[in-house]
C-alpha atoms as a PDB file:
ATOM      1  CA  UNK A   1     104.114 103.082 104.508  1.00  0.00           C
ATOM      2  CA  UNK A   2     107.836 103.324 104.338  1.00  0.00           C
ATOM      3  CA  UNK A   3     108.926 106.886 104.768  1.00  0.00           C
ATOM      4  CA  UNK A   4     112.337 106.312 103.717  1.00  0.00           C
ATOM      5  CA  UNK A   5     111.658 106.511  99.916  1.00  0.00           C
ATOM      6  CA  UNK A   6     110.356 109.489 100.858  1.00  0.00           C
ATOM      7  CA  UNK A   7     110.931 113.263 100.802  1.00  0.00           C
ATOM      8  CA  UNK A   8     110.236 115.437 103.074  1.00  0.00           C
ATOM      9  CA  UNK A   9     108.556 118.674 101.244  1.00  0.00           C
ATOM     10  CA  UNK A  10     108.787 122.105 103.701  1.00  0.00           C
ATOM     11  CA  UNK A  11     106.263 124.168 101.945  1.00  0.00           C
ATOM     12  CA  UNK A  12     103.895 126.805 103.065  1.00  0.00           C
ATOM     13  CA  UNK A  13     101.101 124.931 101.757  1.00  0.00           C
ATOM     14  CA  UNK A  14      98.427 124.007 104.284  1.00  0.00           C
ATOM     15  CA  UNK A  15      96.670 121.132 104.800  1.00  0.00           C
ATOM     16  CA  UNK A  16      93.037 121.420 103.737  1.00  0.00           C
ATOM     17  CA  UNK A  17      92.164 118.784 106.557  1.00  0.00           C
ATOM     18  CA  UNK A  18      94.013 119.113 109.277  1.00  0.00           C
ATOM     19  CA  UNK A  19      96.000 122.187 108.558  1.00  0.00           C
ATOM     20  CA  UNK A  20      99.194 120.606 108.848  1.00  0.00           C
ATOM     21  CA  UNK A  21     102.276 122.399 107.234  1.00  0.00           C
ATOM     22  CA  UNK A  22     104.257 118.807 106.579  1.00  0.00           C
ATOM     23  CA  UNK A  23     104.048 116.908 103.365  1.00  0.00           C
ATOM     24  CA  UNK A  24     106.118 113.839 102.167  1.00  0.00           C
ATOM     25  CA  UNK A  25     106.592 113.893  98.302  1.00  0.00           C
ATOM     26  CA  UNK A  26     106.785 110.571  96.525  1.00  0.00           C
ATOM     27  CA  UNK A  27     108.410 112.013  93.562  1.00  0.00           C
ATOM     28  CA  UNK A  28     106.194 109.590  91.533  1.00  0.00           C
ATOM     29  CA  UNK A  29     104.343 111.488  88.495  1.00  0.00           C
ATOM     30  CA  UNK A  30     100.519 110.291  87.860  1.00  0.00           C
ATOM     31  CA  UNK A  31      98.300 111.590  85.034  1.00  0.00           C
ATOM     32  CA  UNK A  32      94.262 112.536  85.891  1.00  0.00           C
ATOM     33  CA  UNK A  33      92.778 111.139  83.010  1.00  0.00           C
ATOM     34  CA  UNK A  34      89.096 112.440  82.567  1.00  0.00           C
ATOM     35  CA  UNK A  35      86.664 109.844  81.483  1.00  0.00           C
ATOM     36  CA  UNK A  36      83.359 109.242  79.917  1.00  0.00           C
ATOM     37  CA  UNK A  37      80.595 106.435  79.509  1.00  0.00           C
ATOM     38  CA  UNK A  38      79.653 105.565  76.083  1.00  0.00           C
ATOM     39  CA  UNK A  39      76.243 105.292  74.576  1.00  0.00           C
ATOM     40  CA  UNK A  40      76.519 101.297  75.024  1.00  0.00           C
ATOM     41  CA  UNK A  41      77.596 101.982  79.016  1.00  0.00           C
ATOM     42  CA  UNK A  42      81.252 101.721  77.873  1.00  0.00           C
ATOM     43  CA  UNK A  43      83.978 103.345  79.873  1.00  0.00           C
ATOM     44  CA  UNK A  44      86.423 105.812  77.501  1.00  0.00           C
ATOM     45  CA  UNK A  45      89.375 107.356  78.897  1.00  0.00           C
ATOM     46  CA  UNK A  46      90.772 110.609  77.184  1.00  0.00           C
ATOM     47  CA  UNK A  47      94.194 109.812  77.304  1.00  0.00           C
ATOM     48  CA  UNK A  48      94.683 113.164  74.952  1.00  0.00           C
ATOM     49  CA  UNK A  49      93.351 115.685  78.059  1.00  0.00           C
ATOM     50  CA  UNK A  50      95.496 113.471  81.117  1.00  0.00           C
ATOM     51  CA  UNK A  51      97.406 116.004  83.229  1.00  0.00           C
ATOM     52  CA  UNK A  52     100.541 115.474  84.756  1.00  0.00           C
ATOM     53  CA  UNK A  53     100.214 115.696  88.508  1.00  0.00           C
ATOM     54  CA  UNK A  54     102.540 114.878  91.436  1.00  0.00           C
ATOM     55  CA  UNK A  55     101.051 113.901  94.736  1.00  0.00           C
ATOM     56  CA  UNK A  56     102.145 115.095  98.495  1.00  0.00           C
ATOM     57  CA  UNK A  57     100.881 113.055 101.532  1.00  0.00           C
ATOM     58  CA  UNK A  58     100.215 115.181 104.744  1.00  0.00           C
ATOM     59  CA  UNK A  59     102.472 113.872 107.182  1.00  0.00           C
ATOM     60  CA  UNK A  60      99.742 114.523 109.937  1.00  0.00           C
ATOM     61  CA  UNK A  61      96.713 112.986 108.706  1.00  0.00           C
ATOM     62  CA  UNK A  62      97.652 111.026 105.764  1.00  0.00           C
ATOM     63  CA  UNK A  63      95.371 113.549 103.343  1.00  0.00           C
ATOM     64  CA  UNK A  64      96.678 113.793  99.579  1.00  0.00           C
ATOM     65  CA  UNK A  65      96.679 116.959  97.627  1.00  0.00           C
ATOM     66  CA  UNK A  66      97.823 116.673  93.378  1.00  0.00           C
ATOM     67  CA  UNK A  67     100.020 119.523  92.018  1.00  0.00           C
ATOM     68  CA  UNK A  68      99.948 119.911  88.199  1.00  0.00           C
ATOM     69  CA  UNK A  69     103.471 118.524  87.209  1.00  0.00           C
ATOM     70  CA  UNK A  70     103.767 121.545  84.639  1.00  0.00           C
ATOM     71  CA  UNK A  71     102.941 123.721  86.991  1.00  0.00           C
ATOM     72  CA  UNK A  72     105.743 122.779  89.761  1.00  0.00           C
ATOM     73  CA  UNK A  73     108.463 122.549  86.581  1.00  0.00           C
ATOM     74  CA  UNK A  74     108.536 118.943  87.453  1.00  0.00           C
ATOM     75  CA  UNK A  75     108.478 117.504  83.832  1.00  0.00           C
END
């Protein structure tokens, strides 16, 4: 991965896998969109619910935590 698109996020979050204290922030916004089979075995996304979430990548172990978007002020 190239780190130079990067940014480095000092935070006093904790890694839930390694414990690490460094993230790298992509500063790429993602939506969770929740989804549900049909009756027929169809796949539906509820674009409607999605929630805005940027991602942070643990520096140590590679482990990704998501951050509501609305919640960080980020939108």
């Amino acid at each position: 991965m190239e780190e130079r698109n990067l940014r480095t996020h000092p935070s006093r979050m904790r890694c839930p896998q390694c414990g690490g204290l460094h993230f790298l922030e992509t500063g790429q916004l993602f939506a969770l969109t929740p989804m549900s089979k049909t009756a027929d075995g169809q796949t539906r996304l509820h674009t409607e619910d999605a929630v805005p979430v940027l991602n942070y990548l643990c520096r140590q172990c590679g482990h990704i935590l998501l951050y509501s978007a609305k919640h960080l002020k980020r939108i």
